[in-house]
N, C-alpha and C. Protein backbone atom coordinates (compact mmCIF):
# COMPACT_ATOMS: atom_id res chain seq x y z
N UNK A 1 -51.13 -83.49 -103.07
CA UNK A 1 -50.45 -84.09 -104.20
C UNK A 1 -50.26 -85.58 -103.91
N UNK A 2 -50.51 -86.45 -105.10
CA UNK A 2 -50.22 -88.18 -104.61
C UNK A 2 -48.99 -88.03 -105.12
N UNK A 3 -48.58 -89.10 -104.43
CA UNK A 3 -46.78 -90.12 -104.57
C UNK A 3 -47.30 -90.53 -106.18
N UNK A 4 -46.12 -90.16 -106.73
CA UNK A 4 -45.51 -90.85 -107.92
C UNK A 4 -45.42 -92.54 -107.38
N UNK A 5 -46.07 -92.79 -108.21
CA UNK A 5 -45.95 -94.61 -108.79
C UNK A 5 -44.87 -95.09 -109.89
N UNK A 6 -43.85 -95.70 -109.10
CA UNK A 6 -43.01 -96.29 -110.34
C UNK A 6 -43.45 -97.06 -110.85
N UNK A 7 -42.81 -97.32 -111.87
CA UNK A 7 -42.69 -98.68 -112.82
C UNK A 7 -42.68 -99.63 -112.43
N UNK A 8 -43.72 -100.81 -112.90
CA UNK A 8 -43.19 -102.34 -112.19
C UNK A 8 -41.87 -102.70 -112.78
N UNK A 9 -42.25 -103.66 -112.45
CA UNK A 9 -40.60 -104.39 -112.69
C UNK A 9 -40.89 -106.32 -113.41
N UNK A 10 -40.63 -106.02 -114.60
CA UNK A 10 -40.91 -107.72 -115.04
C UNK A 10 -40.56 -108.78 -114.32
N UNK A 11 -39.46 -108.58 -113.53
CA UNK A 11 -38.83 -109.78 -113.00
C UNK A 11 -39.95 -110.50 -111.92
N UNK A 12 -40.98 -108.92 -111.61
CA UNK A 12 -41.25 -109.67 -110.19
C UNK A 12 -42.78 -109.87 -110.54
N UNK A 13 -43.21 -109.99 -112.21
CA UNK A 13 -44.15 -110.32 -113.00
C UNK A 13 -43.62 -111.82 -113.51
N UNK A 14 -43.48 -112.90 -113.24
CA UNK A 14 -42.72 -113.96 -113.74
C UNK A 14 -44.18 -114.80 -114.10
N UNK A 15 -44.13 -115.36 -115.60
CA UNK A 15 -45.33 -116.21 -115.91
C UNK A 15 -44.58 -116.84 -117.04
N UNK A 16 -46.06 -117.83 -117.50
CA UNK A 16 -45.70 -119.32 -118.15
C UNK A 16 -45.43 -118.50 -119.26
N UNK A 17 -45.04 -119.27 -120.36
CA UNK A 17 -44.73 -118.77 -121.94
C UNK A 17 -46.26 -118.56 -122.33
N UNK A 18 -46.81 -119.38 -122.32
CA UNK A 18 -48.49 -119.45 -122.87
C UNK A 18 -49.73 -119.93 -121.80
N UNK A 19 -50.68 -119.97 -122.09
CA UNK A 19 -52.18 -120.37 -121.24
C UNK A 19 -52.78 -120.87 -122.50
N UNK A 20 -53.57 -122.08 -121.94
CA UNK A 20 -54.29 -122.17 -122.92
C UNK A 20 -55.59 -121.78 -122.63
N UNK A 21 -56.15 -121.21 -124.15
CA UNK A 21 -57.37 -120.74 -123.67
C UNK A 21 -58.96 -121.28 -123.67
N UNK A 22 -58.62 -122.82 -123.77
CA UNK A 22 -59.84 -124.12 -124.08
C UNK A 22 -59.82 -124.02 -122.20
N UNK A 23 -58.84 -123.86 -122.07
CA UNK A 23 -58.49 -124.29 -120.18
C UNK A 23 -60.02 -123.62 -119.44
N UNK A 24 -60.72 -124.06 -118.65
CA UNK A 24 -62.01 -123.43 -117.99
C UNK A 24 -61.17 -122.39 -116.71
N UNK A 25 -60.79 -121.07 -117.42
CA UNK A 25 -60.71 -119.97 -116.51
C UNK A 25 -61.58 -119.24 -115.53
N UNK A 26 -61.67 -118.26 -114.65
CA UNK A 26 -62.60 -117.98 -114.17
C UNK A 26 -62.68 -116.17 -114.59
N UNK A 27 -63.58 -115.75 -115.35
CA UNK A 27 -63.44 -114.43 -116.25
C UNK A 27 -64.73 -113.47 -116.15
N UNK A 28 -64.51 -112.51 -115.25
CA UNK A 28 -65.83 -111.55 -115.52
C UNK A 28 -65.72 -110.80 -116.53
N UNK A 29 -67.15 -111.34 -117.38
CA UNK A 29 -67.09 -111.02 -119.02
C UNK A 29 -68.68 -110.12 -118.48
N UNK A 30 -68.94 -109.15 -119.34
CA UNK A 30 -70.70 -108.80 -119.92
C UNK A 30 -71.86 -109.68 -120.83
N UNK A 31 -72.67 -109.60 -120.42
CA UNK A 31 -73.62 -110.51 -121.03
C UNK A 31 -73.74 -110.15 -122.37
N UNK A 32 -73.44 -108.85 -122.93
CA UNK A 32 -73.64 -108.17 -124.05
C UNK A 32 -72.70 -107.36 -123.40
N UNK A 33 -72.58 -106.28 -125.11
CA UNK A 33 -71.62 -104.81 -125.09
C UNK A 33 -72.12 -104.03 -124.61
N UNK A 34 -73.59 -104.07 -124.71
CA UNK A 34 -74.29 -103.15 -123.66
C UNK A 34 -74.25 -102.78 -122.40
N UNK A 35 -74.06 -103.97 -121.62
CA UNK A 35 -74.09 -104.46 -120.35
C UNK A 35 -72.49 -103.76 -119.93
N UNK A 36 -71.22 -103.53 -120.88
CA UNK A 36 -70.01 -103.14 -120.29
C UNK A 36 -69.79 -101.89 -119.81
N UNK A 37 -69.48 -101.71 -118.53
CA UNK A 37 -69.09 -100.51 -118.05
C UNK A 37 -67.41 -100.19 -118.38
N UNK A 38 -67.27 -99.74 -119.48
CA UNK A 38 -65.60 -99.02 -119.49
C UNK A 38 -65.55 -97.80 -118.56
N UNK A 39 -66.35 -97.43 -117.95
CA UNK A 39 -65.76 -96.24 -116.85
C UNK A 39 -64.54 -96.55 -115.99
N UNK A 40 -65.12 -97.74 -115.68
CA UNK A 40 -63.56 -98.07 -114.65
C UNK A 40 -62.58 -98.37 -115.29
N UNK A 41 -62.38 -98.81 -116.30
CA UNK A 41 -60.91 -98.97 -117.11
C UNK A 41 -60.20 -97.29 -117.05
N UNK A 42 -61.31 -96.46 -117.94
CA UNK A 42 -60.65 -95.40 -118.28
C UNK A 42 -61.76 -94.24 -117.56
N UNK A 43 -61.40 -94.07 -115.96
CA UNK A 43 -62.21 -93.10 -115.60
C UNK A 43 -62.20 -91.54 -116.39
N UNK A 44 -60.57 -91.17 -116.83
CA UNK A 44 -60.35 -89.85 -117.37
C UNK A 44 -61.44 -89.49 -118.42
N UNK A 45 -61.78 -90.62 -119.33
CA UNK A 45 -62.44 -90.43 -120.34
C UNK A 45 -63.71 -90.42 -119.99
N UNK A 46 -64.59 -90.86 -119.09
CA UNK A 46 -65.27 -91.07 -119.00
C UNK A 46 -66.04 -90.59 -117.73
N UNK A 47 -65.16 -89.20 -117.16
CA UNK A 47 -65.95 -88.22 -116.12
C UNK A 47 -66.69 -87.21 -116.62
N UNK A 48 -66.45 -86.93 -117.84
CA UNK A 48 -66.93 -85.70 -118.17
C UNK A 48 -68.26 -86.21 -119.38
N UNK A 49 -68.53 -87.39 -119.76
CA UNK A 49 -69.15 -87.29 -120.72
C UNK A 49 -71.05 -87.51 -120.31
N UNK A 50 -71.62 -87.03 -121.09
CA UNK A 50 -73.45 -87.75 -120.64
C UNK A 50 -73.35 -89.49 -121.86
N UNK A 51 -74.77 -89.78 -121.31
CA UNK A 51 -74.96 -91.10 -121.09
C UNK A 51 -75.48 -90.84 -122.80
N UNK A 52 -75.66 -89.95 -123.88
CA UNK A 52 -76.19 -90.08 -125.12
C UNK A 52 -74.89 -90.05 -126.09
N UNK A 53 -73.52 -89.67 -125.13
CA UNK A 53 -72.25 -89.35 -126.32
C UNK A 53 -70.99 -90.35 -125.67
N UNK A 54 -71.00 -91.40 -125.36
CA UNK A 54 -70.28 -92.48 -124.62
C UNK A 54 -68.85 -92.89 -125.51
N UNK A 55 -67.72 -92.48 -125.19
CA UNK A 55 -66.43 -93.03 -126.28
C UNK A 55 -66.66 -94.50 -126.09
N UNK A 56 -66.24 -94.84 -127.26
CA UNK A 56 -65.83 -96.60 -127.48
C UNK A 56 -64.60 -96.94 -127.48
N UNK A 57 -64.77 -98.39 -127.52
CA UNK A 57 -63.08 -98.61 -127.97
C UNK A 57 -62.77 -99.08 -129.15
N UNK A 58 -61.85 -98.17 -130.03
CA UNK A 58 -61.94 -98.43 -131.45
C UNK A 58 -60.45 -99.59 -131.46
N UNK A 59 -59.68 -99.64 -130.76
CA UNK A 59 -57.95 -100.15 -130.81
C UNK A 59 -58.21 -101.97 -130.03
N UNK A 60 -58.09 -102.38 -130.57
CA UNK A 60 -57.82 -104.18 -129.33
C UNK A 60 -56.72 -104.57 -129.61
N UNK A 61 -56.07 -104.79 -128.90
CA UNK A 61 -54.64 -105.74 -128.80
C UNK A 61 -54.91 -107.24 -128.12
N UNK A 62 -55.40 -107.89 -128.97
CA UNK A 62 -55.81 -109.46 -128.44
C UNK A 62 -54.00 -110.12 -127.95
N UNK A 63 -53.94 -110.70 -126.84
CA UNK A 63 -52.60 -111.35 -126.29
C UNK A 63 -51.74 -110.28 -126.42
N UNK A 64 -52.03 -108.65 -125.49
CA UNK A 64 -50.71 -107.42 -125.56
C UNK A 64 -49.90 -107.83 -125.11
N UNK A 65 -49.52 -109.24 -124.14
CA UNK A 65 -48.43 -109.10 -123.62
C UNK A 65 -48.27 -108.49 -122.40
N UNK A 66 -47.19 -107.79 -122.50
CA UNK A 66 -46.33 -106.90 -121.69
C UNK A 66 -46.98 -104.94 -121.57
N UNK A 67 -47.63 -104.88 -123.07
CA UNK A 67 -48.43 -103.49 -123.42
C UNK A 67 -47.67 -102.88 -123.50
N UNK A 68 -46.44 -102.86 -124.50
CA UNK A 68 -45.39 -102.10 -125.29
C UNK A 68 -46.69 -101.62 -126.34
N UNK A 69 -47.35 -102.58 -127.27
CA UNK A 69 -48.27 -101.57 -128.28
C UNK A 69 -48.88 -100.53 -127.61
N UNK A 70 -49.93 -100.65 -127.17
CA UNK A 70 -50.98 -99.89 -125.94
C UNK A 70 -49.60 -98.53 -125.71
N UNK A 71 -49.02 -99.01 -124.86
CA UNK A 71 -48.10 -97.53 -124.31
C UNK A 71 -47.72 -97.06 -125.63
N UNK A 72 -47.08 -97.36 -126.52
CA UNK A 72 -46.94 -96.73 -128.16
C UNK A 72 -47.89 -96.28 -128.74
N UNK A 73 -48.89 -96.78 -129.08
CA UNK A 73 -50.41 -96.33 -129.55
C UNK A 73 -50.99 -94.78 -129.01
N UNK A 74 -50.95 -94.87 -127.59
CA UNK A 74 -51.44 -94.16 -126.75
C UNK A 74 -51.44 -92.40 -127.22
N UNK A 75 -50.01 -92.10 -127.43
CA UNK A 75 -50.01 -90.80 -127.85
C UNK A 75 -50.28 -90.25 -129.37
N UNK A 76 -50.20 -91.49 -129.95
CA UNK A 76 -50.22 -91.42 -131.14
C UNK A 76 -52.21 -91.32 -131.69
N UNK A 77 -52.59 -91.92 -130.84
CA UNK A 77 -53.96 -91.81 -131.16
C UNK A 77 -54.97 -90.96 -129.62
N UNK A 78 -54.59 -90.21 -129.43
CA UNK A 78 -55.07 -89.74 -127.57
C UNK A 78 -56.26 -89.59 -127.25
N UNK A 79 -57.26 -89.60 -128.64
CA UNK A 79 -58.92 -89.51 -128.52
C UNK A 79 -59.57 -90.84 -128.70
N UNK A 80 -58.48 -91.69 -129.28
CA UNK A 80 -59.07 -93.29 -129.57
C UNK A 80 -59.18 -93.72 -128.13
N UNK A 81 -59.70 -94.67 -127.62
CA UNK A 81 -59.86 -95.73 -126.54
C UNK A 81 -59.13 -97.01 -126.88
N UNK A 82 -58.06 -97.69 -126.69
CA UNK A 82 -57.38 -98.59 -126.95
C UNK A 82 -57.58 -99.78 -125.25
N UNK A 83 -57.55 -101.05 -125.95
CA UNK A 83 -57.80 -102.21 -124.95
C UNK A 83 -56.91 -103.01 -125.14
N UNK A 84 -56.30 -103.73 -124.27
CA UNK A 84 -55.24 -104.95 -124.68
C UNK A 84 -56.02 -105.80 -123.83
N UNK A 85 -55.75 -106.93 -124.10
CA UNK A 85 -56.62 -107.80 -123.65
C UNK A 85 -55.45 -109.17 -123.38
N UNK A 86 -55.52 -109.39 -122.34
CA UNK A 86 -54.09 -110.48 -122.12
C UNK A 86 -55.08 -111.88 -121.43
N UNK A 87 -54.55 -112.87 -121.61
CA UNK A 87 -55.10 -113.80 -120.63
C UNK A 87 -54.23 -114.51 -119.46
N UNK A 88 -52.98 -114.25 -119.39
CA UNK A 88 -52.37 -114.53 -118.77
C UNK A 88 -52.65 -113.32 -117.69
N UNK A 89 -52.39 -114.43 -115.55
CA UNK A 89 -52.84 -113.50 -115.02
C UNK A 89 -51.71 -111.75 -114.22
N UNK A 90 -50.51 -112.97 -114.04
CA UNK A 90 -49.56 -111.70 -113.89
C UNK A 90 -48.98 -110.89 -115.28
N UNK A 91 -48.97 -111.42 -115.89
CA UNK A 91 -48.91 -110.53 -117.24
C UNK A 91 -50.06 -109.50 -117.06
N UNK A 92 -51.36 -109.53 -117.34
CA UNK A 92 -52.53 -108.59 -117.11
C UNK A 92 -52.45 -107.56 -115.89
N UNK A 93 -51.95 -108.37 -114.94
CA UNK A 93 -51.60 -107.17 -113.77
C UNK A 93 -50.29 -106.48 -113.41
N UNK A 94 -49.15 -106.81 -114.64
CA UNK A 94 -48.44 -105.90 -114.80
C UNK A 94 -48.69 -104.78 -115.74
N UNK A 95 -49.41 -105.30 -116.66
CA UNK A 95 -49.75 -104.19 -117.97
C UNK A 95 -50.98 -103.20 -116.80
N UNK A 96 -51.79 -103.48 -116.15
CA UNK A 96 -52.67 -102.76 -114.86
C UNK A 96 -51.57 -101.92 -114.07
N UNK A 97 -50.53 -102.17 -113.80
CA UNK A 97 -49.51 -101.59 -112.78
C UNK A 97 -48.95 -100.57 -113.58
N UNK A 98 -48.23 -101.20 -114.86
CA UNK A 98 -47.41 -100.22 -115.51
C UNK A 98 -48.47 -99.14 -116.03
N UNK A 99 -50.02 -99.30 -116.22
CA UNK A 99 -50.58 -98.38 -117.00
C UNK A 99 -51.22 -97.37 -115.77
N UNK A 100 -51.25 -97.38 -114.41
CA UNK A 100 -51.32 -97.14 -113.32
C UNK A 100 -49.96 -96.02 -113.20
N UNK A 101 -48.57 -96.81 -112.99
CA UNK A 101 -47.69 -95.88 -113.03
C UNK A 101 -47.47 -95.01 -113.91
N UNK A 102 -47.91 -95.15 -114.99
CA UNK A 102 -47.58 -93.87 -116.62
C UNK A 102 -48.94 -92.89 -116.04
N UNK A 103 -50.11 -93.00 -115.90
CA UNK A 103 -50.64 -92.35 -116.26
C UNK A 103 -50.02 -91.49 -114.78
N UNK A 104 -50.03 -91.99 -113.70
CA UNK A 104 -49.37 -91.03 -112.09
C UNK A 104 -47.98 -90.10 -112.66
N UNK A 105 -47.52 -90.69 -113.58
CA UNK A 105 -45.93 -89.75 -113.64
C UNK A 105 -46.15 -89.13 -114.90
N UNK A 106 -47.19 -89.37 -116.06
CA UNK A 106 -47.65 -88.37 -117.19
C UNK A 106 -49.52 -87.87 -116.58
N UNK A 107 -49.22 -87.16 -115.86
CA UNK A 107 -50.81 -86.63 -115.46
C UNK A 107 -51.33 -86.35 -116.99
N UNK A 108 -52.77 -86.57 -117.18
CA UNK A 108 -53.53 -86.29 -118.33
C UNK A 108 -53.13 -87.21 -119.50
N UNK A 109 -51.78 -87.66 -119.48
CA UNK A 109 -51.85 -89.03 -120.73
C UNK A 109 -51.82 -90.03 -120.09
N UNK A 110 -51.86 -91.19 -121.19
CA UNK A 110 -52.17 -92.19 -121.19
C UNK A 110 -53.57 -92.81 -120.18
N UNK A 111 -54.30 -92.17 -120.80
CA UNK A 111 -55.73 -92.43 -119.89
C UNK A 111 -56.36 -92.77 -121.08
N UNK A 112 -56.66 -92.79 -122.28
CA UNK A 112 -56.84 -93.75 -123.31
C UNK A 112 -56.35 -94.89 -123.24
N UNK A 113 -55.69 -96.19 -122.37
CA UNK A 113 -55.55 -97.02 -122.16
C UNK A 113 -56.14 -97.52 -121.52
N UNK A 114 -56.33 -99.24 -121.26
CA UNK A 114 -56.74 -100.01 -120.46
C UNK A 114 -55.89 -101.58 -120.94
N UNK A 115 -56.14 -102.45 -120.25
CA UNK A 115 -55.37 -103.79 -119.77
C UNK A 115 -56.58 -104.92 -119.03
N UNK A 116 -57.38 -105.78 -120.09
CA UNK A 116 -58.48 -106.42 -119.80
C UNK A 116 -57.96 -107.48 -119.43
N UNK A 117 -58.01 -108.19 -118.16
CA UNK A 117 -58.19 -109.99 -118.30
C UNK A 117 -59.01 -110.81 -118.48
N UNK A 118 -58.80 -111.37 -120.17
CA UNK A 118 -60.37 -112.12 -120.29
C UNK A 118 -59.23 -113.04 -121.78
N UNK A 119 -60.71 -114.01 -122.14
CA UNK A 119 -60.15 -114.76 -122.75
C UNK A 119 -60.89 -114.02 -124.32
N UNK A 120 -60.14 -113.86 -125.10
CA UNK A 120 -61.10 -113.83 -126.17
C UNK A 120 -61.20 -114.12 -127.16
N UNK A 121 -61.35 -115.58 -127.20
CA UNK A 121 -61.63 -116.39 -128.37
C UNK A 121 -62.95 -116.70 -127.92
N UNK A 122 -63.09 -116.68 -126.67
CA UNK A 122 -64.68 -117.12 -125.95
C UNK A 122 -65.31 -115.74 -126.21
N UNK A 123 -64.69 -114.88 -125.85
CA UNK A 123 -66.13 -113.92 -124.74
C UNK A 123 -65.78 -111.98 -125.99
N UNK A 124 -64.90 -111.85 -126.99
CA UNK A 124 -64.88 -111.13 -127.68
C UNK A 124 -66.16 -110.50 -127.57
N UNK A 125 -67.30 -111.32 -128.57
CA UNK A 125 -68.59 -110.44 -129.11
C UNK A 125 -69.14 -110.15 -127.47
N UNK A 126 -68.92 -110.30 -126.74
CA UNK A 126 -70.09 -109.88 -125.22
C UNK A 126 -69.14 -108.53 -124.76
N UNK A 127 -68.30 -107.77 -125.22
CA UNK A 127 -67.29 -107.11 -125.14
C UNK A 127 -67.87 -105.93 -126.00
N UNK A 128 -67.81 -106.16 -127.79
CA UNK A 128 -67.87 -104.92 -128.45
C UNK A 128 -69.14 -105.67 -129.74
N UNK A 129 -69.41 -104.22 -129.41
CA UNK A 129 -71.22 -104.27 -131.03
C UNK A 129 -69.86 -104.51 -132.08
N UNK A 130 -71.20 -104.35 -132.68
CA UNK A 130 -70.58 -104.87 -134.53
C UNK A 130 -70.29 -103.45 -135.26
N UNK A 131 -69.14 -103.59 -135.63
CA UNK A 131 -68.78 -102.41 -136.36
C UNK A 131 -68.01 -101.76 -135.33
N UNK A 132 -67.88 -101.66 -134.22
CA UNK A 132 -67.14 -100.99 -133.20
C UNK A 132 -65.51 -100.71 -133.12
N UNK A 133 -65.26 -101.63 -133.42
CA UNK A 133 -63.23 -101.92 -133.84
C UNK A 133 -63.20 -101.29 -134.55
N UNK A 134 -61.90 -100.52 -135.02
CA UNK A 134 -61.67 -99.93 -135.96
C UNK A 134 -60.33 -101.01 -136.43
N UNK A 135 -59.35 -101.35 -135.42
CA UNK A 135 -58.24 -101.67 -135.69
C UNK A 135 -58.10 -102.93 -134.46
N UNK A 136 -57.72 -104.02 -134.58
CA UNK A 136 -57.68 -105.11 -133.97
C UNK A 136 -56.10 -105.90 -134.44
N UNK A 137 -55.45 -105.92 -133.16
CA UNK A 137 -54.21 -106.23 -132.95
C UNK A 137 -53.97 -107.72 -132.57
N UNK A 138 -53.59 -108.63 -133.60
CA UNK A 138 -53.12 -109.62 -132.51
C UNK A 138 -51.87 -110.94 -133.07
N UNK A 139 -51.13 -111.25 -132.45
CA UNK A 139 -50.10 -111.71 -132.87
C UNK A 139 -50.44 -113.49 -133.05
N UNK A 140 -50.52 -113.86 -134.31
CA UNK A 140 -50.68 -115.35 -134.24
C UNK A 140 -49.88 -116.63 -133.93
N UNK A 141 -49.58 -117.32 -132.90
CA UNK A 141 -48.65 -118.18 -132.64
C UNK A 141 -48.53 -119.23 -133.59
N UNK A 142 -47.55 -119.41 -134.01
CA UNK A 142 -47.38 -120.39 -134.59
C UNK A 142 -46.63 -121.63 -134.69
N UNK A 143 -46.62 -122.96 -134.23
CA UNK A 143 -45.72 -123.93 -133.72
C UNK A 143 -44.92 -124.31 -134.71
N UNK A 144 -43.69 -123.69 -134.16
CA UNK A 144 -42.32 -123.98 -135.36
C UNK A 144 -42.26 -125.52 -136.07
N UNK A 145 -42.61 -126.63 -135.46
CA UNK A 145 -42.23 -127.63 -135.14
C UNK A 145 -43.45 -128.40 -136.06
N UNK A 146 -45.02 -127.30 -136.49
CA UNK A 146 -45.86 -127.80 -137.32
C UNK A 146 -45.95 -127.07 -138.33
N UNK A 147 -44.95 -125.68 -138.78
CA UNK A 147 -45.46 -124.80 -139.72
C UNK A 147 -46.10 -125.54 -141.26
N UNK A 148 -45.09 -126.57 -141.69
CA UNK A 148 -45.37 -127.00 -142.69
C UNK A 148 -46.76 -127.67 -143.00
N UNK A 149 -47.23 -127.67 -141.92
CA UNK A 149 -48.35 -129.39 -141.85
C UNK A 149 -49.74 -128.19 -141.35
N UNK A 150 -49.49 -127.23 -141.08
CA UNK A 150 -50.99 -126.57 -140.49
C UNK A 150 -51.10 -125.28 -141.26
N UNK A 151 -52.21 -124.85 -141.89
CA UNK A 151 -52.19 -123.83 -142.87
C UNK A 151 -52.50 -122.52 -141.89
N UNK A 152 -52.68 -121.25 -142.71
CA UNK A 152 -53.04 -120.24 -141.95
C UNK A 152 -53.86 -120.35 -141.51
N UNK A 153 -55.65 -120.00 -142.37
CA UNK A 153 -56.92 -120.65 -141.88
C UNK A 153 -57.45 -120.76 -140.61
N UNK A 154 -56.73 -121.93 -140.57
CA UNK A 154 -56.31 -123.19 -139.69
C UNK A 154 -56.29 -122.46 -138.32
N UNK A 155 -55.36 -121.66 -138.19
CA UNK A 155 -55.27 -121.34 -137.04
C UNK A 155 -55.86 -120.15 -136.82
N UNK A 156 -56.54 -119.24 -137.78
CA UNK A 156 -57.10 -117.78 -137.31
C UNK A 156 -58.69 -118.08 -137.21
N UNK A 157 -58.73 -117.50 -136.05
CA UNK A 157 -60.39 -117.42 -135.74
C UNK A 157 -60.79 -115.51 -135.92
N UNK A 158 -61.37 -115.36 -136.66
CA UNK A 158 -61.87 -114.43 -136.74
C UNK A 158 -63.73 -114.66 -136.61
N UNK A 159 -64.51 -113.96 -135.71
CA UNK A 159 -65.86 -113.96 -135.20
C UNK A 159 -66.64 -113.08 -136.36
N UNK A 160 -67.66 -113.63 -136.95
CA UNK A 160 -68.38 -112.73 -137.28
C UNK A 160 -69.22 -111.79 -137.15
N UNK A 161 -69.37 -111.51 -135.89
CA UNK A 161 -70.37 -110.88 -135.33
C UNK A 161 -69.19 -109.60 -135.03
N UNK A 162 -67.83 -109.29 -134.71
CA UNK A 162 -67.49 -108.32 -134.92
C UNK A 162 -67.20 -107.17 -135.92
């Protein structure tokens, strides 16, 4: 039997408010969607299947955060594949820790999760084919201090190739 894995602990996850993501990070992305191995995110899902019936990931949480959605989502959808995708780096490896400890203290759930570090305003389409998302999560920042002066538009990038 393995040791139960607790819970991290935010405090000892401490990061900036934001990253920017023009900043030249260093990010192992896929050359294509083809090229991505999700086995290692979500081994549960992905021991039992052959190479002609492969789950996807229908759920993205672009900037999860902390992965309050992701852990909520999780039971609610248990056959979907859900991704959060953070760019910040201790943020990403707490949402890795905490999704580490849930799945050790709920054996068999939350293995439809994963916790990506990547940027994705860059590297999205080398991630997922077209048509693949079903549902795409993401919270738009908006600078209090310019609401009036910058339109929506303006600030949403949506890719066409997804």
């Amino acid at each position: 039997m393995t040791a139960e894995i607790s819970l991290p602990q935010k405090r000892y996850y401490r990061q900036r408010a934001h990253s920017n993501p023009i900043a030249d990070h260093c990010f192992d992305y896929p050359s294509s969607p083809d090229k991505m191995d999700w086995s290692k995110l979500y081994p549960e899902k992905f021991a039992d299947t052959s190479k002609e019936c492969l789950p996807e990931v229908e759920f993205v949480d672009i900037g999860c955060g902390y992965g309050g959605l992701l852990v909520t989502l999780s039971p609610m959808f248990p056959n979907s594949l859900i991704l959060g995708m953070e760019i910040r780096v201790k943020v990403s490896d707490y949402v890795v820790d905490r999704i580490k400890a849930l799945r050790s203290q709920h054996p068999g759930e939350y293995g439809n999760i994963a916790c990506l570090r990547s940027n994705a305003m860059k590297y999205l389409p080398n991630f997922f084919k077209k048509g693949q998302v079903r549902f795409l999560f993401w919270c738009r920042y908006v600078p209090v201090f310019n609401v009036g002066t910058i339109s929506f538009w303006s600030l949403t990038y949506v890719h066409t190739e997804i």
